[in-house]
PDB file of N, CA and C in Angstrom:
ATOM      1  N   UNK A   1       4.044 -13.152   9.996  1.00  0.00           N
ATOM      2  CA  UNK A   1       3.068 -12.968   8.942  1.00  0.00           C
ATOM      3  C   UNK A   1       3.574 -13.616   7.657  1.00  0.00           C
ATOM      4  N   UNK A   2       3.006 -14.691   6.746  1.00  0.00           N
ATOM      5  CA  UNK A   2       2.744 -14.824   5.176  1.00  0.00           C
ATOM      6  C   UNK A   2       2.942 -13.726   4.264  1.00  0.00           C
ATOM      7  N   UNK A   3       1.815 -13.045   4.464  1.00  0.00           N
ATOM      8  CA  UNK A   3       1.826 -12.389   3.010  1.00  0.00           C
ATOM      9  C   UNK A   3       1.430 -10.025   4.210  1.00  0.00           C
ATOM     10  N   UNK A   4       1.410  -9.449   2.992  1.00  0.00           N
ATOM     11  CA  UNK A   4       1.023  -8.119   3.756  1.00  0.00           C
ATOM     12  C   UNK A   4       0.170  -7.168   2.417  1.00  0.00           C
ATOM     13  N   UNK A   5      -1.065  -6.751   2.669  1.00  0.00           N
ATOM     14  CA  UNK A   5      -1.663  -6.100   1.878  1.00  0.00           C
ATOM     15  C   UNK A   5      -1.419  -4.546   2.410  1.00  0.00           C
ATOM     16  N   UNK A   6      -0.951  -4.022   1.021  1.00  0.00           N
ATOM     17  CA  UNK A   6      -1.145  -2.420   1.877  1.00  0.00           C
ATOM     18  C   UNK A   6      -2.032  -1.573   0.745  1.00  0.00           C
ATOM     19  N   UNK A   7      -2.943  -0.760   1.093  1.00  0.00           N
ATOM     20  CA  UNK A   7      -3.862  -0.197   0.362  1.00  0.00           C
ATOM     21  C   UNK A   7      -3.280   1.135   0.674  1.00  0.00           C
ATOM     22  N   UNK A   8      -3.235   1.571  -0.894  1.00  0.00           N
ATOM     23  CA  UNK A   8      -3.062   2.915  -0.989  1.00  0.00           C
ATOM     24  C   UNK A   8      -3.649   3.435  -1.898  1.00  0.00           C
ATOM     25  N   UNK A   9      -5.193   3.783  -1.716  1.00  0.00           N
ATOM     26  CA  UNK A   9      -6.100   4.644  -2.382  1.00  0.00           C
ATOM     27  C   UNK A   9      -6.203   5.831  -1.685  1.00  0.00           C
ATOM     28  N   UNK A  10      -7.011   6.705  -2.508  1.00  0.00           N
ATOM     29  CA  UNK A  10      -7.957   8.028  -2.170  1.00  0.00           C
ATOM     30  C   UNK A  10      -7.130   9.033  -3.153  1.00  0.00           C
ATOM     31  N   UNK A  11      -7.792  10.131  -3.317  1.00  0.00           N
ATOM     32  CA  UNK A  11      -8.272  11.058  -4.230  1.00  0.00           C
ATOM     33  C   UNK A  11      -7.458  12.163  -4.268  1.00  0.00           C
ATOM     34  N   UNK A  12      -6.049  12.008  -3.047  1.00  0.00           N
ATOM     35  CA  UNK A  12      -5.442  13.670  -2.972  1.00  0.00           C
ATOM     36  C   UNK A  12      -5.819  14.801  -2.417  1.00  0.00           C
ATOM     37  N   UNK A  13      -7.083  14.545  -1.888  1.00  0.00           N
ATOM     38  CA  UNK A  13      -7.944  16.047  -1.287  1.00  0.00           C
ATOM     39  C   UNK A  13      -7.863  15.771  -0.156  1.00  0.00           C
ATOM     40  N   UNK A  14      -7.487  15.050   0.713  1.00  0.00           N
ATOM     41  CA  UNK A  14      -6.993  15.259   2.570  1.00  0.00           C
ATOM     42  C   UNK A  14      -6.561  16.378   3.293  1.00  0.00           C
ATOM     43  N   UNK A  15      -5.522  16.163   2.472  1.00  0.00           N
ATOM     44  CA  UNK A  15      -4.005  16.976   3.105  1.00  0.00           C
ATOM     45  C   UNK A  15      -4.010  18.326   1.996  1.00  0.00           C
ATOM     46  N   UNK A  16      -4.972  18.872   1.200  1.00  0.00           N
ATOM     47  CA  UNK A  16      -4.861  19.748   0.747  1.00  0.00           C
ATOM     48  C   UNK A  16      -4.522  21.070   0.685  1.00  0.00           C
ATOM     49  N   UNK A  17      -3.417  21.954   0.392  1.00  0.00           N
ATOM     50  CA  UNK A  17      -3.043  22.064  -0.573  1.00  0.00           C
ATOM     51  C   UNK A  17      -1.683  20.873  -0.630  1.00  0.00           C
ATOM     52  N   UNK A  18      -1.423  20.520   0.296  1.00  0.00           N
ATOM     53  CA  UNK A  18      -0.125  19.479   0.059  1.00  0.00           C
ATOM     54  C   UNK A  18      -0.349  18.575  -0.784  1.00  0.00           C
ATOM     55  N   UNK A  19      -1.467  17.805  -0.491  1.00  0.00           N
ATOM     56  CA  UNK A  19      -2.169  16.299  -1.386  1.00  0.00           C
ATOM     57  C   UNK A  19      -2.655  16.803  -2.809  1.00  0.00           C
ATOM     58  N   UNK A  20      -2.484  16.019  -3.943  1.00  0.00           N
ATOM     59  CA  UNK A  20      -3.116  16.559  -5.286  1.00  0.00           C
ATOM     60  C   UNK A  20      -3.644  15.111  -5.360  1.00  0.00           C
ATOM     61  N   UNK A  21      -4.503  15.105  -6.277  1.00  0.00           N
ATOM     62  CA  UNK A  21      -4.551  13.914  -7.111  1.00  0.00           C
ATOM     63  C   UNK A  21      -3.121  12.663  -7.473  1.00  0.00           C
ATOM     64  N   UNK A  22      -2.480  14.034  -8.469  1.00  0.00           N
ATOM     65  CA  UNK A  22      -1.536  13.645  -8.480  1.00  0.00           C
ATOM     66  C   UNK A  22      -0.045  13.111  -8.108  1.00  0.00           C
ATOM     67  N   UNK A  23      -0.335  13.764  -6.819  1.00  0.00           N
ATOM     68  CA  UNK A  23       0.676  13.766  -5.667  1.00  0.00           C
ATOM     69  C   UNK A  23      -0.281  13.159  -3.942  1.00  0.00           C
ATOM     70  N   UNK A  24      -0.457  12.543  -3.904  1.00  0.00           N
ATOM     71  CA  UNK A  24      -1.404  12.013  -2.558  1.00  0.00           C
ATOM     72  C   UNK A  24      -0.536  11.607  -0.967  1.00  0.00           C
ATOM     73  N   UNK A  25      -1.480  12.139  -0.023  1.00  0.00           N
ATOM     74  CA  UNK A  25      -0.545  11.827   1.141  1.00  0.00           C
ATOM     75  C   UNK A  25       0.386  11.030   0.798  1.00  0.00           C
ATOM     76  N   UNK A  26      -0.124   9.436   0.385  1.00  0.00           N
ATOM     77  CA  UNK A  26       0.828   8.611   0.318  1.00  0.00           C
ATOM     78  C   UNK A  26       2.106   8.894  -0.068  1.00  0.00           C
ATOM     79  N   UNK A  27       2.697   9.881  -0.804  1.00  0.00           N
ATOM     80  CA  UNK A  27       3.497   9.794  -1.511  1.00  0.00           C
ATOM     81  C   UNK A  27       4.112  11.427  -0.903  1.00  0.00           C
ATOM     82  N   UNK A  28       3.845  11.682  -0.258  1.00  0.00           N
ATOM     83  CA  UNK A  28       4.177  12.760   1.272  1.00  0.00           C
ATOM     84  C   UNK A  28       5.249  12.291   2.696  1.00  0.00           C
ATOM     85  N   UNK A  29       6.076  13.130   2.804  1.00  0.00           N
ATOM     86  CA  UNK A  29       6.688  13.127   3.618  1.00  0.00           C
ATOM     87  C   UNK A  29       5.967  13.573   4.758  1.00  0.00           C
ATOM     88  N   UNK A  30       4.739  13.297   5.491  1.00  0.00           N
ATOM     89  CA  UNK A  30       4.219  13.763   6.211  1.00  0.00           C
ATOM     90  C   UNK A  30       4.746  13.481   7.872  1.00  0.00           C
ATOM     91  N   UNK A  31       5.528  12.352   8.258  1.00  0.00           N
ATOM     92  CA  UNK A  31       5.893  12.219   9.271  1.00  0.00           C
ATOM     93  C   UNK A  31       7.442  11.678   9.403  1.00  0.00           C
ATOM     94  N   UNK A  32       8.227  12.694   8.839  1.00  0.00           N
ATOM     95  CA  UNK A  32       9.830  12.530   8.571  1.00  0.00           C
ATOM     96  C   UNK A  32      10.054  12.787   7.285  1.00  0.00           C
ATOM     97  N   UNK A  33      11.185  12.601   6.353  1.00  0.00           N
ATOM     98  CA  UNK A  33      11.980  12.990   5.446  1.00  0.00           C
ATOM     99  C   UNK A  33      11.256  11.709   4.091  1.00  0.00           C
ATOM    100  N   UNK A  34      10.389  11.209   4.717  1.00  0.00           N
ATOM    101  CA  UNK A  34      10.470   9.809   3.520  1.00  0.00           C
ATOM    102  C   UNK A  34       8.655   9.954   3.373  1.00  0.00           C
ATOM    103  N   UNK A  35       8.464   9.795   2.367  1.00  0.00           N
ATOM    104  CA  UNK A  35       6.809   8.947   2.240  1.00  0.00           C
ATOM    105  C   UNK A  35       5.878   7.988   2.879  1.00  0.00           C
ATOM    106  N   UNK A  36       5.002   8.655   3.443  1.00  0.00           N
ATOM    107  CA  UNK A  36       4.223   7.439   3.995  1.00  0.00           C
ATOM    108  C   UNK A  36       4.524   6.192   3.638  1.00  0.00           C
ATOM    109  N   UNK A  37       4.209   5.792   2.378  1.00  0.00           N
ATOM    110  CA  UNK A  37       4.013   4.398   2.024  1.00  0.00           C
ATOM    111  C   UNK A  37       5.962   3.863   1.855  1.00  0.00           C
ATOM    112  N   UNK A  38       6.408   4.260   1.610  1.00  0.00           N
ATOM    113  CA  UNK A  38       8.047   3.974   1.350  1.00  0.00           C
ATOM    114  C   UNK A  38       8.127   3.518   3.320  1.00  0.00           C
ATOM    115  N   UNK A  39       7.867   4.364   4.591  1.00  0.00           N
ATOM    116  CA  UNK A  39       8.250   4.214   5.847  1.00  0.00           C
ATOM    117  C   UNK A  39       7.231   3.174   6.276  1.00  0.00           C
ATOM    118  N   UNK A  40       5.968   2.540   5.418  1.00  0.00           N
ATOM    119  CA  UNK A  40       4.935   1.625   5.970  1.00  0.00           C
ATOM    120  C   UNK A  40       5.672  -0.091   5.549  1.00  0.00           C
ATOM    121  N   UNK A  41       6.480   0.455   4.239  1.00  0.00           N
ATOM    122  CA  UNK A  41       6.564  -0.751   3.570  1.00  0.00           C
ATOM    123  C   UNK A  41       8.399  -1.251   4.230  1.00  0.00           C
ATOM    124  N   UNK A  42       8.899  -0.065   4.566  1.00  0.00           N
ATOM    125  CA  UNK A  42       9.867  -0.462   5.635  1.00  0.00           C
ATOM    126  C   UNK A  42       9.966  -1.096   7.160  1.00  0.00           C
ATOM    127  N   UNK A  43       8.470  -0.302   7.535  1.00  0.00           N
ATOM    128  CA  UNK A  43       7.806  -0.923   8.692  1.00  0.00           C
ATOM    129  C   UNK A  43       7.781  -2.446   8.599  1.00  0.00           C
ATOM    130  N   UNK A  44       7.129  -2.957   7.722  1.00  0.00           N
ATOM    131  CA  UNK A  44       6.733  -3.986   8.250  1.00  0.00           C
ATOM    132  C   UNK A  44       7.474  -5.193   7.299  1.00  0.00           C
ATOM    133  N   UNK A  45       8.698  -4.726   6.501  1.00  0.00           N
ATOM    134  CA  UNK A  45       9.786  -5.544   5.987  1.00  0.00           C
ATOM    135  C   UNK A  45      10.144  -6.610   6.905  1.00  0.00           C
ATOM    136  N   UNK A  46      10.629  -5.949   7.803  1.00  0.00           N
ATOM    137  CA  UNK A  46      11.014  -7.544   9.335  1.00  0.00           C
ATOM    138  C   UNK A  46       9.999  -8.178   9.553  1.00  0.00           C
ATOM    139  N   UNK A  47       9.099  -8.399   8.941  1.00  0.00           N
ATOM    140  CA  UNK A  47       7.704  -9.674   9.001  1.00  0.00           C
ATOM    141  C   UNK A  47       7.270  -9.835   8.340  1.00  0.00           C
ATOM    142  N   UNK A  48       7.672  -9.412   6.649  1.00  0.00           N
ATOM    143  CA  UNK A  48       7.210 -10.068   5.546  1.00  0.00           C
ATOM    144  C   UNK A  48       8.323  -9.694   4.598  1.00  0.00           C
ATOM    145  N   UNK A  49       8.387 -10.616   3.824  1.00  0.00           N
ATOM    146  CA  UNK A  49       9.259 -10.638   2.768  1.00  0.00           C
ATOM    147  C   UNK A  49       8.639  -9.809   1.540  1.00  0.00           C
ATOM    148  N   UNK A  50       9.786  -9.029   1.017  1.00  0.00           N
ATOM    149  CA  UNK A  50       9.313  -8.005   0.186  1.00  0.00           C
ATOM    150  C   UNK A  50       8.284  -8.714  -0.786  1.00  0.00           C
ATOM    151  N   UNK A  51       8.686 -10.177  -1.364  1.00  0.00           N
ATOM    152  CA  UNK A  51       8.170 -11.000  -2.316  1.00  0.00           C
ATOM    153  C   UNK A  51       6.892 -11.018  -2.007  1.00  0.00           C
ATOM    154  N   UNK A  52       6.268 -10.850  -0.753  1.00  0.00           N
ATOM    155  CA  UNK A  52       5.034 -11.338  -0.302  1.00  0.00           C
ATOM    156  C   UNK A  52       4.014 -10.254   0.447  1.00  0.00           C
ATOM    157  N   UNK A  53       4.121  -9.143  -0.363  1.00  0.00           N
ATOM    158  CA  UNK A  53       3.637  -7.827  -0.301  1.00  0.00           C
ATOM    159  C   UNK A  53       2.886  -7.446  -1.432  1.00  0.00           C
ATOM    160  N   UNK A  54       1.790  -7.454  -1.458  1.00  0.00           N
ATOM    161  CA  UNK A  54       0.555  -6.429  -2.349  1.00  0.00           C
ATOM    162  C   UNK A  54       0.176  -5.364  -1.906  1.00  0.00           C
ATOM    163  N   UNK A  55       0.089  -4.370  -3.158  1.00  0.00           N
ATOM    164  CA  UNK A  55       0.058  -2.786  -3.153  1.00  0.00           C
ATOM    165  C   UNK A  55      -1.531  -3.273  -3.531  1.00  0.00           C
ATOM    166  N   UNK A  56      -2.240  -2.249  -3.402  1.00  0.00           N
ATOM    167  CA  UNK A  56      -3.911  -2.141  -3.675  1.00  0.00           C
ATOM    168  C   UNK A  56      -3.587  -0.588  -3.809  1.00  0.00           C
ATOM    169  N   UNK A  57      -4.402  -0.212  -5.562  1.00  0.00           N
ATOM    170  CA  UNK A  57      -3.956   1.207  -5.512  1.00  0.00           C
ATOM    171  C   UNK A  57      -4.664   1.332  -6.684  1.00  0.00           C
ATOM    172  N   UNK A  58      -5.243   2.462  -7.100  1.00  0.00           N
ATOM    173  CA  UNK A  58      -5.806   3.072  -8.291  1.00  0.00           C
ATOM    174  C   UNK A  58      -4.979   3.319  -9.315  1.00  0.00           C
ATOM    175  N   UNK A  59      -5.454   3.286 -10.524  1.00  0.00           N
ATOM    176  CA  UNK A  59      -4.113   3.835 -12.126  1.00  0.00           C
ATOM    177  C   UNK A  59      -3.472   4.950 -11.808  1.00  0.00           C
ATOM    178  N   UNK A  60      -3.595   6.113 -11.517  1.00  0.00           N
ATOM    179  CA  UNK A  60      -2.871   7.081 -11.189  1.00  0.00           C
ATOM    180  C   UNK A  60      -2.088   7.012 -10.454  1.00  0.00           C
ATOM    181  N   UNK A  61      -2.410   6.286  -9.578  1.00  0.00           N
ATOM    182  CA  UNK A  61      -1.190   5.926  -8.556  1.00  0.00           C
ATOM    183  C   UNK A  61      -0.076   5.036  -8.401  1.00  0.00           C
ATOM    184  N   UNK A  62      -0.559   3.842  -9.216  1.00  0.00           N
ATOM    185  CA  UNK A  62       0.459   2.879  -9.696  1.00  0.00           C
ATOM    186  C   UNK A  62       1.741   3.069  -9.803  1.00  0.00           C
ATOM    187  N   UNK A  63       2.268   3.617 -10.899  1.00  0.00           N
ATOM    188  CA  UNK A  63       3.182   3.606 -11.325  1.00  0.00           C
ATOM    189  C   UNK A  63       3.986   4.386 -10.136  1.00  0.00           C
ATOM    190  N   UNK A  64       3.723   5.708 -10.011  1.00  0.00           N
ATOM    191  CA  UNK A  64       5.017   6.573  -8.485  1.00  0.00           C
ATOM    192  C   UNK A  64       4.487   5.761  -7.748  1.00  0.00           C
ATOM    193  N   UNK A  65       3.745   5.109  -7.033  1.00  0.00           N
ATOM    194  CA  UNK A  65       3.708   4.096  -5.743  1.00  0.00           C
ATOM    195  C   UNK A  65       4.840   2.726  -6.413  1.00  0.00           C
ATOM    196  N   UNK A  66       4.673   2.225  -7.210  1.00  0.00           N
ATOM    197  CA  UNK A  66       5.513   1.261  -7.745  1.00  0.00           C
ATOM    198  C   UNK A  66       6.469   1.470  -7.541  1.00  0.00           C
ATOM    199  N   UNK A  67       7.018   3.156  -7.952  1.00  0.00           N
ATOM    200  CA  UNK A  67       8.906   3.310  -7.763  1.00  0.00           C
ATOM    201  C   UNK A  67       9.096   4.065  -6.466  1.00  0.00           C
ATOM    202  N   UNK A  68       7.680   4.149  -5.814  1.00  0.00           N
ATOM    203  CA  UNK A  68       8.437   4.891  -4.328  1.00  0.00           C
ATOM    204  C   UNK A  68       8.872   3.734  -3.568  1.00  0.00           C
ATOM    205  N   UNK A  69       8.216   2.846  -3.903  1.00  0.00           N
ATOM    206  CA  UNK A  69       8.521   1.174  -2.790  1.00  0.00           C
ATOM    207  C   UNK A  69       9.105   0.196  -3.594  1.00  0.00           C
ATOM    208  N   UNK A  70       9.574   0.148  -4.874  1.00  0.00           N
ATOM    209  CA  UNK A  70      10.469  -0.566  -5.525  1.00  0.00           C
ATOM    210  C   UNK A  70       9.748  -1.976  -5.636  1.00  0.00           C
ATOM    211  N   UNK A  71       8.324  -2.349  -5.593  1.00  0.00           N
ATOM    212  CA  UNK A  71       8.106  -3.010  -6.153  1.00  0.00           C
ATOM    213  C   UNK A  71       7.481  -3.424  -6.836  1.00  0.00           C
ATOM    214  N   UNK A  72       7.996  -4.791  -8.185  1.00  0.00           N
ATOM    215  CA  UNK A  72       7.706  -4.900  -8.715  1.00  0.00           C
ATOM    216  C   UNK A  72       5.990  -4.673  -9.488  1.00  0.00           C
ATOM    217  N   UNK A  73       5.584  -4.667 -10.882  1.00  0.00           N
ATOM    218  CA  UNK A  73       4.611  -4.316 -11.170  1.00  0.00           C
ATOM    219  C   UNK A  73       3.214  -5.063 -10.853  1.00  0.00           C
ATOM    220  N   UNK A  74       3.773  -6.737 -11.162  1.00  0.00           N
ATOM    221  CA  UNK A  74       3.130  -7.927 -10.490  1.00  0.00           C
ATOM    222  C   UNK A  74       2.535  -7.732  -9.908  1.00  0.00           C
ATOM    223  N   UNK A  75       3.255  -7.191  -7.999  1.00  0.00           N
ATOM    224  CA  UNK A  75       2.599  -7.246  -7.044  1.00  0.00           C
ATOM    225  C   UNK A  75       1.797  -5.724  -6.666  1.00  0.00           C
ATOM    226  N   UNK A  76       1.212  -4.881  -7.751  1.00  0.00           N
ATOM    227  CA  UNK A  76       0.562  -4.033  -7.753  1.00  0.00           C
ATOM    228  C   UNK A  76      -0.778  -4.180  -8.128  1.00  0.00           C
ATOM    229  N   UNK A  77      -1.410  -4.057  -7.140  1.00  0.00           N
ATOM    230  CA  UNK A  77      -3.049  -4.535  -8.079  1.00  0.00           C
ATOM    231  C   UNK A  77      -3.878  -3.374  -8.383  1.00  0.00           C
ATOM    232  N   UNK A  78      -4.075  -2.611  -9.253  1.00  0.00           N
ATOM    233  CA  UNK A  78      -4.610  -1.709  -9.820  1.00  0.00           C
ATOM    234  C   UNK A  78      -6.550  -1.905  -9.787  1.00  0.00           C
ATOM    235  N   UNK A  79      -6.763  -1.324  -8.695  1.00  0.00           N
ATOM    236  CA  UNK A  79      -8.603  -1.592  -9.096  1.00  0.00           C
ATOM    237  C   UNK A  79      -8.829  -0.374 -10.119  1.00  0.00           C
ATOM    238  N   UNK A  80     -10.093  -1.346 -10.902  1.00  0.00           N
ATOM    239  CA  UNK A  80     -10.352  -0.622 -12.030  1.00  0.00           C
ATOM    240  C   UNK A  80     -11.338   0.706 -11.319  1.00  0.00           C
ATOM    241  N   UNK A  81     -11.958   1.267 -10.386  1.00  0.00           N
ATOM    242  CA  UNK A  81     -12.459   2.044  -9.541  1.00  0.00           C
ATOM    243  C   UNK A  81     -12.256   2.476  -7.668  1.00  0.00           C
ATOM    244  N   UNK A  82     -12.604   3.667  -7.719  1.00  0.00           N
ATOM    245  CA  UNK A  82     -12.305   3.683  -6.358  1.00  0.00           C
ATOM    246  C   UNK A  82     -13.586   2.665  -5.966  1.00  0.00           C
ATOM    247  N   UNK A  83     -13.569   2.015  -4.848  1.00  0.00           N
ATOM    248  CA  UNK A  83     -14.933   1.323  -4.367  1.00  0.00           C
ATOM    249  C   UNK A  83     -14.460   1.179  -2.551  1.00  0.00           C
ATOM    250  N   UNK A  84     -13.593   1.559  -2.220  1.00  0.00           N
ATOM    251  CA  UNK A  84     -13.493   1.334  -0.625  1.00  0.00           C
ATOM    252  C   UNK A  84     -12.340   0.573  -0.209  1.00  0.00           C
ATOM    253  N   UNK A  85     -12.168   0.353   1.187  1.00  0.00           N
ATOM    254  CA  UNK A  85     -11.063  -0.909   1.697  1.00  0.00           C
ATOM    255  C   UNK A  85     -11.549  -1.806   1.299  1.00  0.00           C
ATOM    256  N   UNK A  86     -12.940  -2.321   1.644  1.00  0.00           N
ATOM    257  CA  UNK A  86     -13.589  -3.675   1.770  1.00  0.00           C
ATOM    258  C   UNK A  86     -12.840  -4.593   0.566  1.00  0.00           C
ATOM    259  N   UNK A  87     -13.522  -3.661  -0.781  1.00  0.00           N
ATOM    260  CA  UNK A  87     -13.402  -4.678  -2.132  1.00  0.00           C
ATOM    261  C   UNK A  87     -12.129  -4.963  -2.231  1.00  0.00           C
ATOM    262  N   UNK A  88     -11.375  -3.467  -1.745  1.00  0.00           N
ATOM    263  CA  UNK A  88      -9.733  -3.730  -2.068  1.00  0.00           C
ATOM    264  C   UNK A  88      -9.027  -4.696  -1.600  1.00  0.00           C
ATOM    265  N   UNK A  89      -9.664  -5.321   0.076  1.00  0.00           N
ATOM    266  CA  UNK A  89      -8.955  -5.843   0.780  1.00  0.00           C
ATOM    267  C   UNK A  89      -9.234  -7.192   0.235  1.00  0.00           C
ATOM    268  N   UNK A  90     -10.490  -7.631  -0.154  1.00  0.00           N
ATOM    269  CA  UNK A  90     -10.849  -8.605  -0.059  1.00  0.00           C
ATOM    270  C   UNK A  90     -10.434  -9.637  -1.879  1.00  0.00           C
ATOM    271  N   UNK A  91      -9.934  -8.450  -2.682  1.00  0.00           N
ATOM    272  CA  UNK A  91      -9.726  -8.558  -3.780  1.00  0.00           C
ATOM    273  C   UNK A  91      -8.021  -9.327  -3.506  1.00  0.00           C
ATOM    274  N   UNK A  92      -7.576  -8.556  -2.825  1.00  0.00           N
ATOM    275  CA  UNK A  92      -6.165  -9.002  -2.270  1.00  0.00           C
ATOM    276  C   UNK A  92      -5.989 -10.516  -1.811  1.00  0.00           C
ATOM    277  N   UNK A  93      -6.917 -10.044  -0.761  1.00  0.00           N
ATOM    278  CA  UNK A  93      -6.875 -11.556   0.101  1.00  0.00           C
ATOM    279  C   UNK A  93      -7.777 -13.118  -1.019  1.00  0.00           C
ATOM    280  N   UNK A  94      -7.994 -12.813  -1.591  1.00  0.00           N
ATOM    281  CA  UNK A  94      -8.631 -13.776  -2.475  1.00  0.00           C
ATOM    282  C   UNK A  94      -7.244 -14.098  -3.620  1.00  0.00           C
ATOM    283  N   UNK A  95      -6.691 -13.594  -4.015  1.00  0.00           N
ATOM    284  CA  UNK A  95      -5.501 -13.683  -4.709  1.00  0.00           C
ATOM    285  C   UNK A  95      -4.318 -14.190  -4.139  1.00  0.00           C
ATOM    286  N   UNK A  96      -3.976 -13.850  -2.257  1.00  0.00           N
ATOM    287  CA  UNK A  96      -3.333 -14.466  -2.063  1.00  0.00           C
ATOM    288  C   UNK A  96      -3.991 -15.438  -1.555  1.00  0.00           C
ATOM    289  N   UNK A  97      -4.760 -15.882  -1.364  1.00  0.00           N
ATOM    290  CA  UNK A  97      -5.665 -17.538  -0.328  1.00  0.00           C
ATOM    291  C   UNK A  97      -5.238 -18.652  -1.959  1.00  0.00           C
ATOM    292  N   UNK A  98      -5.537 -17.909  -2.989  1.00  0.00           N
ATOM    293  CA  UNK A  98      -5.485 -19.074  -4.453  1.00  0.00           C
ATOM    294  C   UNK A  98      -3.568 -19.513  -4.405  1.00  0.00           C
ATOM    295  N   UNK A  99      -2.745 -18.456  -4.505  1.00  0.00           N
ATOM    296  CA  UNK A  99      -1.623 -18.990  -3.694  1.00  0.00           C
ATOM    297  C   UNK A  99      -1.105 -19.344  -3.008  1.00  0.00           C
ATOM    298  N   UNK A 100      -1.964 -19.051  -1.401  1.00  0.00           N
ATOM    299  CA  UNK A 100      -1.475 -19.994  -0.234  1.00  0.00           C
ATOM    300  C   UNK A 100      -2.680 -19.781   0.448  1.00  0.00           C
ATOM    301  N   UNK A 101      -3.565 -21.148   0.266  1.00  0.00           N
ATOM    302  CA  UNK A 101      -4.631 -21.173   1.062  1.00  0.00           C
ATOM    303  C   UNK A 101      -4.283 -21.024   2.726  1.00  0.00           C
ATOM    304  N   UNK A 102      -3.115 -21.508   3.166  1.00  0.00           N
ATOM    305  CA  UNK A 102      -3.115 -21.164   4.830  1.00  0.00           C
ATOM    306  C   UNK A 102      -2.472 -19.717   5.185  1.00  0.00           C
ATOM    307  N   UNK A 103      -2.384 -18.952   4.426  1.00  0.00           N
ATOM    308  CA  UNK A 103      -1.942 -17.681   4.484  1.00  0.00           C
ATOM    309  C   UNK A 103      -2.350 -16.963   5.657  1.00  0.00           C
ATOM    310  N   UNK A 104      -2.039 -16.197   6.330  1.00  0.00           N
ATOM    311  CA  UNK A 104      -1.959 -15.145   7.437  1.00  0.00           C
ATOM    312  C   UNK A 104      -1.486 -13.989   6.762  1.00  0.00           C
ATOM    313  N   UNK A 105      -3.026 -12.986   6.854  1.00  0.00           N
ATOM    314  CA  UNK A 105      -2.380 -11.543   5.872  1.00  0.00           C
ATOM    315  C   UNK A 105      -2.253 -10.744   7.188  1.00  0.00           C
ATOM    316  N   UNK A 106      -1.602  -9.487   6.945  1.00  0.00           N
ATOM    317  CA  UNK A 106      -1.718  -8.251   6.687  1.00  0.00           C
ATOM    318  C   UNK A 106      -1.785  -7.460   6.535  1.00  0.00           C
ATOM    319  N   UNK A 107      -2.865  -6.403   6.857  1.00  0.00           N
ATOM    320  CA  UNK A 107      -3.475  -5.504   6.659  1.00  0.00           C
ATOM    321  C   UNK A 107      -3.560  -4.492   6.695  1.00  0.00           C
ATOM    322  N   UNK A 108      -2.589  -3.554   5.964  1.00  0.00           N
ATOM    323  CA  UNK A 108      -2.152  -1.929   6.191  1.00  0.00           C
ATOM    324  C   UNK A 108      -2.488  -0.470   5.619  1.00  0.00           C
ATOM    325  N   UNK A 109      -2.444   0.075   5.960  1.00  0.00           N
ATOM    326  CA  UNK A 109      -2.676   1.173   5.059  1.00  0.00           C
ATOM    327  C   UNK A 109      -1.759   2.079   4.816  1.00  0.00           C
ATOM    328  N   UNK A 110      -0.971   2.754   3.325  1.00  0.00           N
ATOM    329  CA  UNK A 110       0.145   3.263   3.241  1.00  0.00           C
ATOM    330  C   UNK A 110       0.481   4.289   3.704  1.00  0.00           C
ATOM    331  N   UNK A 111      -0.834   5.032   4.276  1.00  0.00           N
ATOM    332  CA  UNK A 111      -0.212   6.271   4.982  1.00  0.00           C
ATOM    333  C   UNK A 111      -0.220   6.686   6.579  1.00  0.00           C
ATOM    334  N   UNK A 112      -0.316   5.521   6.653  1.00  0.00           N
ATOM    335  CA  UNK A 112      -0.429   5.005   8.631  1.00  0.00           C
ATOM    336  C   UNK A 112       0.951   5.631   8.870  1.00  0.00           C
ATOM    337  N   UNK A 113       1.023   6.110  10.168  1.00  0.00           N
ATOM    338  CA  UNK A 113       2.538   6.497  10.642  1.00  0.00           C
ATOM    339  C   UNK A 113       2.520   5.122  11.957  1.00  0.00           C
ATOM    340  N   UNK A 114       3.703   4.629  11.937  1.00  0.00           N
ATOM    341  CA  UNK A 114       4.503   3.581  12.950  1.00  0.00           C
ATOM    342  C   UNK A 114       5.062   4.538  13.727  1.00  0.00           C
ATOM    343  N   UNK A 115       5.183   5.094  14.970  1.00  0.00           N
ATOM    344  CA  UNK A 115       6.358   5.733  15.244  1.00  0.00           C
ATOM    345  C   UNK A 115       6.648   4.904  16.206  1.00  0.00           C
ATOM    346  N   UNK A 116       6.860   3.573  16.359  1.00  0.00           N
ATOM    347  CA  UNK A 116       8.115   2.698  16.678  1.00  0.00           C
ATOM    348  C   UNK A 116       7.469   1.676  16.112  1.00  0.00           C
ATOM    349  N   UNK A 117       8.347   1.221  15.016  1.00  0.00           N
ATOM    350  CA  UNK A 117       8.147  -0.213  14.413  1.00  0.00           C
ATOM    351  C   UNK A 117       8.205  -1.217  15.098  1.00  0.00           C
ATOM    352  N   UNK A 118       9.124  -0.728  16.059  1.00  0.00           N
ATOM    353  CA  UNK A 118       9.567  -2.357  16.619  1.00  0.00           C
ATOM    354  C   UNK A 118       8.308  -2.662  17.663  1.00  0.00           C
TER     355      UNK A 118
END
């Protein structure tokens, strides 16, 4: 793979009382000792370079998604509304096609469980 989009939206009310707003699966140890999105973005490290990874994520979430996966702010794309995968994905993939039109994305979601990466 090129590049890897991982979307990590929604609202905190899933997994409730565990999930808050402020605290969302993503950011849950729900399947081992670590965070969804921290064990998604480890997942799929051996086929994309950290450099070539976009977060898709709402303002609230930004910033603790930023320091649960250590990266940079750049590659965080903040939609200004919730609106779905679609816009998110496609908001992504349009950003990376202007940087590498032959690109091969992708496509994850941060609170997917891998239980074997390999």
């Amino acid at each position: 793979m090129d590049w890897a989009v991982i979307l990590a939206g929604g609202s905190g009310t899933r997994f409730w009382p565990l999930s808050s707003p402020s605290h969302p699966k993503q950011l849950l140890p729900l399947a081992g000792d670590r965070p969804t999105a921290v064990t998604t973005f480890e997942a799929i490290a051996p086929v994309v370079s950290r450099e070539r990874m976009l977060l898709v994520t709402g303002p609230q979430l930004a910033e603790p998604l930023r320091e649960a996966t250590g990266l940079p702010a750049s590659q965080v794309l903040i939609e200004p509304r919730a609106a779905s995968t679609a816009p998110a994905l496609v908001w992504a993939t349009a950003l990376i096609q202007d940087r590498d039109p032959d690109a091969t994305i992708l496509s994850m979601h941060a609170d997917w469980h891998l239980a074997d990466p390999d």
